[in-house]
Protein backbone atom coordinates (compact mmCIF):
# COMPACT_ATOMS: atom_id res chain seq x y z
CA UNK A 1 55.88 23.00 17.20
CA UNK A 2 52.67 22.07 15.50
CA UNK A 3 49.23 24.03 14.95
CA UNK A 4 46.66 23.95 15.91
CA UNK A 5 43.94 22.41 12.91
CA UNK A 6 40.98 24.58 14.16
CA UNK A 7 42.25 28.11 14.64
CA UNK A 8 45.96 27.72 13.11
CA UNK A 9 47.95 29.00 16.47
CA UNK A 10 50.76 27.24 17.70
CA UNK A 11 50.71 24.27 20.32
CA UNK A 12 53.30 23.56 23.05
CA UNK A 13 54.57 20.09 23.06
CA UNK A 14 52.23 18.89 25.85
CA UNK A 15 49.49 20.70 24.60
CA UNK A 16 46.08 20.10 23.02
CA UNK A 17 44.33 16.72 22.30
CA UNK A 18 45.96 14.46 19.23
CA UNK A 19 43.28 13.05 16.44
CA UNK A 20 43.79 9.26 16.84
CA UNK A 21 42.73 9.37 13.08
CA UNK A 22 45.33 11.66 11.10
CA UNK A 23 47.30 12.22 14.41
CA UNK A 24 46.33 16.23 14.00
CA UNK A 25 46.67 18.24 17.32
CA UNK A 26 43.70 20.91 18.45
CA UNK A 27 43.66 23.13 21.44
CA UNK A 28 41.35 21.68 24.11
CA UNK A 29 38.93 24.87 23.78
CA UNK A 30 38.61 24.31 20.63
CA UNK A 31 37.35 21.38 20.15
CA UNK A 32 35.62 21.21 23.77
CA UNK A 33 37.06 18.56 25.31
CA UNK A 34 38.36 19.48 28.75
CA UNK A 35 41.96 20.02 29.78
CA UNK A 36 43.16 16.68 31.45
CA UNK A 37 39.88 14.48 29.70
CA UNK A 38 41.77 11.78 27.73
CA UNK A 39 39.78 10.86 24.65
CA UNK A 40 39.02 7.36 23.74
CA UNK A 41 40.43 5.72 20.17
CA UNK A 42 36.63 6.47 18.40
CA UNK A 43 37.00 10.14 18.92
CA UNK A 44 37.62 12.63 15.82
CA UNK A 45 38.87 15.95 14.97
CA UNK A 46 36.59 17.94 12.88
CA UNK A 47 38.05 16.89 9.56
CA UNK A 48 38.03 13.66 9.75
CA UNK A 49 34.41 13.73 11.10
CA UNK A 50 33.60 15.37 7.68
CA UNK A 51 34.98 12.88 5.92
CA UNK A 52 32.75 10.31 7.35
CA UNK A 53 30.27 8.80 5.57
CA UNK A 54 26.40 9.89 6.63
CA UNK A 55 23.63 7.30 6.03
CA UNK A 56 20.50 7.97 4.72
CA UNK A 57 17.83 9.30 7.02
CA UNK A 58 15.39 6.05 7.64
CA UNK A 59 12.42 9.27 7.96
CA UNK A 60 13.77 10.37 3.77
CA UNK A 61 11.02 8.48 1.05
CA UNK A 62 12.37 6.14 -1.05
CA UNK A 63 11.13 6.91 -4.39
CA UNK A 64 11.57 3.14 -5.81
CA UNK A 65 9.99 1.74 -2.56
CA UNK A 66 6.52 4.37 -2.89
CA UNK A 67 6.49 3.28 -6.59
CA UNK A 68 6.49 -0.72 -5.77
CA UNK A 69 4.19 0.01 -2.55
CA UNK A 70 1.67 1.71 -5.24
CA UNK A 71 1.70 -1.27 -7.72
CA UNK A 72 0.88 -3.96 -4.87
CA UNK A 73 -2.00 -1.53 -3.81
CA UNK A 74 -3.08 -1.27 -7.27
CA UNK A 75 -2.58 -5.55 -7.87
CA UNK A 76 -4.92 -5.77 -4.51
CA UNK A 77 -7.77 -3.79 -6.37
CA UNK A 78 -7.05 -5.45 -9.30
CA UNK A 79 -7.90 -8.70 -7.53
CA UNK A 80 -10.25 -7.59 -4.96
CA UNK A 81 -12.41 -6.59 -8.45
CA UNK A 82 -11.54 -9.71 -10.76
CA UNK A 83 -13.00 -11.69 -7.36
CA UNK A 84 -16.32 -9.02 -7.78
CA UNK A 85 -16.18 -10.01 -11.19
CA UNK A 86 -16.99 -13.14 -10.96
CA UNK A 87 -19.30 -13.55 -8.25
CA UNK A 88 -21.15 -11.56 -10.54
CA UNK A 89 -20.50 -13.77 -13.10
CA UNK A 90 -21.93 -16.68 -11.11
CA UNK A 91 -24.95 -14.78 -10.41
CA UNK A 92 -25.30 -13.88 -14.08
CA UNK A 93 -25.26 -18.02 -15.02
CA UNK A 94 -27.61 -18.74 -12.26
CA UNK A 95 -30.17 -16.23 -13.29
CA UNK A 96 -29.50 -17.44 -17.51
CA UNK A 97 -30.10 -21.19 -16.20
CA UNK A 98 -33.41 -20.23 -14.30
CA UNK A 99 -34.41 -18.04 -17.78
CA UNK A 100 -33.52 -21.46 -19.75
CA UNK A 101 -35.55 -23.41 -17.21
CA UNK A 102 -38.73 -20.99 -17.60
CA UNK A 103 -38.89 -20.52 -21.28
CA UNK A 104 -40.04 -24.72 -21.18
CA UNK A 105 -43.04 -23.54 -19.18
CA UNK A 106 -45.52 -21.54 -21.21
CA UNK A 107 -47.21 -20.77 -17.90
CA UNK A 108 -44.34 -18.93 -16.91
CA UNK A 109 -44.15 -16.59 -19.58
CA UNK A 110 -44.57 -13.52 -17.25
CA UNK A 111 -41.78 -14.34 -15.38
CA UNK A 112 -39.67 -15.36 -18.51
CA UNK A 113 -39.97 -11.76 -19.34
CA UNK A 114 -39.22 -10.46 -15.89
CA UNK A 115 -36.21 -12.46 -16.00
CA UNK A 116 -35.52 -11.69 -19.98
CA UNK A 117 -34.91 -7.96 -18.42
CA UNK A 118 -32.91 -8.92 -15.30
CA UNK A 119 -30.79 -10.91 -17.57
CA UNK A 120 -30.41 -7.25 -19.85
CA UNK A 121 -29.72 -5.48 -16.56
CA UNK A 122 -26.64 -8.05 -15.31
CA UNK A 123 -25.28 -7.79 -18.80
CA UNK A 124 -25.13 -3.82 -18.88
CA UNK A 125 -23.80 -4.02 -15.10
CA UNK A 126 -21.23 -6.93 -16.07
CA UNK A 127 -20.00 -4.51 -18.88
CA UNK A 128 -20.16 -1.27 -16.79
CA UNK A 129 -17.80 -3.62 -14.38
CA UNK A 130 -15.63 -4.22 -17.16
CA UNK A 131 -14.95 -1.21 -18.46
CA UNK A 132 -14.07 0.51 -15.23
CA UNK A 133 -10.68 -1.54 -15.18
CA UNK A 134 -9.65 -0.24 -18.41
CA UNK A 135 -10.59 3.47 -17.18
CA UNK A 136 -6.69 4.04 -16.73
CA UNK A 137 -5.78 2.56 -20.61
CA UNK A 138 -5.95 4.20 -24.22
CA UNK A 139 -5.30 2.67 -27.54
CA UNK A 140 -3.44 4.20 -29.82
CA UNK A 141 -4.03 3.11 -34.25
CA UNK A 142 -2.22 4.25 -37.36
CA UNK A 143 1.92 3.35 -36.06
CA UNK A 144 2.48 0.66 -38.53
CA UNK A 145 3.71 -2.35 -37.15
CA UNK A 146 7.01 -3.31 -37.04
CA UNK A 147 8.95 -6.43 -36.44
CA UNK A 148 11.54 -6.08 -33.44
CA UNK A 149 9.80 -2.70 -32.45
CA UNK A 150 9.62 -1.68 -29.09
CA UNK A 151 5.45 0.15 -27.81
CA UNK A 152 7.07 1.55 -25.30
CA UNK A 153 9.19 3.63 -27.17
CA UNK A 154 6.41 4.75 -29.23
CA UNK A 155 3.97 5.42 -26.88
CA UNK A 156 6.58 7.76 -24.91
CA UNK A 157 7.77 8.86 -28.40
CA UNK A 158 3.94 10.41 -29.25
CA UNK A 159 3.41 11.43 -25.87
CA UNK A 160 6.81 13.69 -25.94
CA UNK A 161 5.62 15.07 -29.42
CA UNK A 162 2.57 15.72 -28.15
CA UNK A 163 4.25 17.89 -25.20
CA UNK A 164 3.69 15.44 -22.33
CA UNK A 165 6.73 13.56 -21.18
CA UNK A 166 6.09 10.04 -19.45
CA UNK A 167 8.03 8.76 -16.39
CA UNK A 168 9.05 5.26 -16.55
CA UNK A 169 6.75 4.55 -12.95
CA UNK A 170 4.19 6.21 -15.42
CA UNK A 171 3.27 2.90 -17.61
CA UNK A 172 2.34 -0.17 -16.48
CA UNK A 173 2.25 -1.92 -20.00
CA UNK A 174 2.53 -1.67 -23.76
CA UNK A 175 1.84 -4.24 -26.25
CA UNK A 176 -0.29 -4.16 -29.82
CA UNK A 177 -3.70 -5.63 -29.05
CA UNK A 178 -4.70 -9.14 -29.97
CA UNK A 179 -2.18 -12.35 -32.32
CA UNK A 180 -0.19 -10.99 -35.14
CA UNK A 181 -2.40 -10.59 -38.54
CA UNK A 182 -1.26 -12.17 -41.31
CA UNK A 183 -2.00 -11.64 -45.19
CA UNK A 184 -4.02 -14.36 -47.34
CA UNK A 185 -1.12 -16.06 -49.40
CA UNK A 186 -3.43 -15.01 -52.45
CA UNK A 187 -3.02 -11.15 -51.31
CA UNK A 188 -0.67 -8.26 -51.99
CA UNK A 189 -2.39 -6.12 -49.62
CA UNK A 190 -0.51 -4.73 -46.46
CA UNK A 191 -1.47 -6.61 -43.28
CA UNK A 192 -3.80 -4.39 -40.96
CA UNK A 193 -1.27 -3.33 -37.59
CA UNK A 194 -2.80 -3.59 -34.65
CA UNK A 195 -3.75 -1.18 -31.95
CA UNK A 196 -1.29 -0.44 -29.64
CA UNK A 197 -2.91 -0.89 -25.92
CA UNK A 198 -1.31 1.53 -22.78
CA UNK A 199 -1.91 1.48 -19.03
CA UNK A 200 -1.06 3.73 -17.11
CA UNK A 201 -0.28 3.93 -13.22
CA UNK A 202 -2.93 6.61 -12.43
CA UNK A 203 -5.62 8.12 -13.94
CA UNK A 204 -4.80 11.52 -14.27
CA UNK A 205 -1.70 10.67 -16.49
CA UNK A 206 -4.18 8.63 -18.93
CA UNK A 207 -6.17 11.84 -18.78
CA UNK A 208 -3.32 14.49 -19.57
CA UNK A 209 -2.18 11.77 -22.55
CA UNK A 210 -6.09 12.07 -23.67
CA UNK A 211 -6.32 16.24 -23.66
CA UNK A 212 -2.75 16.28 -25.25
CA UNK A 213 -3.48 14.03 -28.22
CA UNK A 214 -7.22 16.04 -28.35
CA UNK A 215 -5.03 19.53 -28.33
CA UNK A 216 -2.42 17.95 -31.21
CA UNK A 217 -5.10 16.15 -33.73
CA UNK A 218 -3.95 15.10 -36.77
CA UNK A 219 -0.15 14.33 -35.68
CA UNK A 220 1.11 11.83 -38.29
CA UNK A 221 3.37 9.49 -38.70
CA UNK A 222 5.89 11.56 -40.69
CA UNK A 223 5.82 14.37 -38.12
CA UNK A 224 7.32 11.35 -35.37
CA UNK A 225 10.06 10.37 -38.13
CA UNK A 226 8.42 6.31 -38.31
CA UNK A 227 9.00 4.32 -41.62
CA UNK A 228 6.34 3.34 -44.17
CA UNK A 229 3.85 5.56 -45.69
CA UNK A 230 2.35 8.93 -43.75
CA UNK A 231 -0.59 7.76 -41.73
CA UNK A 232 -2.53 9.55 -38.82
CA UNK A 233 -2.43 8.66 -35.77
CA UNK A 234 -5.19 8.00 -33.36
CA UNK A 235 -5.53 8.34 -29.16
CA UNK A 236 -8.71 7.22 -27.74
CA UNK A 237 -10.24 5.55 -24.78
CA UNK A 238 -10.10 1.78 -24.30
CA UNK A 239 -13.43 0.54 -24.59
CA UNK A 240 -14.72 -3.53 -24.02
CA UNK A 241 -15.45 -5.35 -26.63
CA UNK A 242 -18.90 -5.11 -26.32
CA UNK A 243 -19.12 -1.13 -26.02
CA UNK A 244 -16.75 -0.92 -28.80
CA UNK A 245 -19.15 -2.75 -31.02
CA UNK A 246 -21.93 -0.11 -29.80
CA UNK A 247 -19.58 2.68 -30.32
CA UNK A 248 -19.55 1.73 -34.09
CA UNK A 249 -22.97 1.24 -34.19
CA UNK A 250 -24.12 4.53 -32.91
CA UNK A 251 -21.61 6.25 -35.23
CA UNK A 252 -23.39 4.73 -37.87
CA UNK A 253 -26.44 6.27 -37.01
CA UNK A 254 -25.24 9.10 -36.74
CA UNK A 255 -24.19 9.37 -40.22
CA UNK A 256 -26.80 7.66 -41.81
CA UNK A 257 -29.54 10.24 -39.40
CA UNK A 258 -26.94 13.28 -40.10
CA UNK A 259 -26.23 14.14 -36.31
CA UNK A 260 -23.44 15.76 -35.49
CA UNK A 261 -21.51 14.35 -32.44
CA UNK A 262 -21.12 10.75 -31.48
CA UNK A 263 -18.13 10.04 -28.37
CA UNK A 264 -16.82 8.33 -25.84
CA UNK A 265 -15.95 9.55 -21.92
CA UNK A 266 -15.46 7.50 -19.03
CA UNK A 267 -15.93 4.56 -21.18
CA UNK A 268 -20.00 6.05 -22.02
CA UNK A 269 -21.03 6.39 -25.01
CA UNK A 270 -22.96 9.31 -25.95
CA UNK A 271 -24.76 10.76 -29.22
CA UNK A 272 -26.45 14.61 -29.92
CA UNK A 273 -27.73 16.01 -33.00
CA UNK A 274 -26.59 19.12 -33.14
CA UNK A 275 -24.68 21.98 -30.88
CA UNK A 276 -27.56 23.48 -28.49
CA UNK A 277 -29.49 19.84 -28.37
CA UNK A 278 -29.83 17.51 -25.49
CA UNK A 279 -27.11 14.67 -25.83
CA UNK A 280 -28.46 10.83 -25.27
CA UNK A 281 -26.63 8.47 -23.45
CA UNK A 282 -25.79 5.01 -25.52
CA UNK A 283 -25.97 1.67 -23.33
CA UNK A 284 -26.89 -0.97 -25.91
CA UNK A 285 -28.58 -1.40 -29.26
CA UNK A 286 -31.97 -1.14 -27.12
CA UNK A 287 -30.61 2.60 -26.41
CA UNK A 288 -30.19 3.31 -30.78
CA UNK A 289 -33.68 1.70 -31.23
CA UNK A 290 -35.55 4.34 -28.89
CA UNK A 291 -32.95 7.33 -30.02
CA UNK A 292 -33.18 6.90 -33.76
CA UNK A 293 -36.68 5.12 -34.17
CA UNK A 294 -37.13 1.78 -34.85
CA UNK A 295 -35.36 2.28 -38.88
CA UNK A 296 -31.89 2.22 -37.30
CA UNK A 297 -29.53 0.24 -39.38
């Protein structure tokens, strides 16, 4: 006599329904099937129906998929705003040509200096444009560079020291900024490394990578266990080239004028003289001129 698989109680001969699978015997009440129903070669006892594999549910998200469904949204923007870019930069070399064109007419001087403005105003909007795609990038100075390093593992390296731990699907890219320096043959000096550039996938990771390195100032490169002499290392904003060269500027003046605080946020440059005092936004040099008087350096 055999048992039954479901309750353990014994079956008569003729008894039950047989598992066409491991050839197991159950009483009909126990697995529901009705007495005289003959089941078909697909059916299954309860254990073997455990054993079968489940596939995934079509409605669970696919983490992977999400990630790669982000980075073609974000590669559409990308190009939906290089595309802005340069209709703007078309209009930009129209309006230059027409300002060429009316400087040759002394009877247009009026509106050569109408234009000489507009041209100012594309310019600032051209470089507001810019820097809005690098609003999700930092750059990071002082890791000395390295042949056969790998910025990723740095930039993730700093980021767990300073308390933040990065995702893979949180970078887009690391590289150092710009071709590899080299030293005059005449010159024992070290070779200047370059910045190391980061983008991330969102914004609000760029930001917590920001307020971490803020909260940890002065980490150096001792502290992260990197070769070569102790050097500081440095987390700021990515600014274009042309706001980093006003960045420098308006530092300048502030040290030269003794006022306090000169930063960055947002990719804006701003400049006060002391706590308690007004803060002045920095666009260009024009900006510095009408801030610090007409003796800036």
């Amino acid at each position: 006599m055999v048992k039954c698989v479901v309750c353990g109680k014994f079956l008569g001969p003729k008894e039950g329904v047989g598992c066409p699978k491991c050839k197991s015997r159950s009483h009909n009440d126990c697995v529901r099937v009705p007495v005289g129903v003959m089941v078909d070669y697909s059916w299954r006892c309860g254990d073997c129906q455990s054993k079968i594999p489940k596939e995934r549910d079509p409605s669970t998200p696919d983490s992977m998929s999400t990630f790669f469904e982000e980075m073609r949204e974000l590669r559409s923007d990308l190009s939906a705003a290089r595309s802005n870019f340069n209709e703007r930069l078309d209009a930009f070399d129209a309006r230059l040509l027409a300002l060429e064109i009316a400087r040759d007419d002394p009877i247009k001087s009026v509106e050569t200096s109408s234009l000489e403005q507009a041209l100012v105003d594309v310019k600032l909007q051209l470089n507001e444009r810019e820097q809005e795609y690098l609003l999700n990038d930092v750059v990071i100075t002082g890791f000395p560079e390295q042949k056969g390093e790998n910025p990723v593992h740095l930039a993730s390296l700093l980021g767990v020291k300073m308390g933040l731990t990065l995702d893979e699907r949180d970078i887009v890219l690391v590289e150092r900024e710009g071709a590899p320096r080299r030293a005059p043959d005449d010159s024992s000096a070290p070779v200047r490394a370059r910045r190391i550039v980061v983008r991330f996938a969102r914004r609000i990771t760029r930001d917590e990578y920001l307020q971490s390195a803020r909260v940890r100032r002065g980490l150096t490169t001792t502290e992260l266990s990197v070769e070569g002499a102790p050097a500081r290392i440095y987390v700021n904003e990515r600014l274009t080239k042309f706001n980093g060269q006003v960045f420098a500027k308006a530092r300048e003046e502030c040290r030269v004028h003794m006022w306090k605080y000169c930063w960055s946020k947002e990719g804006r440059i701003y400049v006060r003289k002391e706590h308690g005092t007004p803060y002045s936004r920095v666009r260009n040099e024009a900006d510095l001129g009408r801030i610090f008087g007409k003796t800036c350096v």
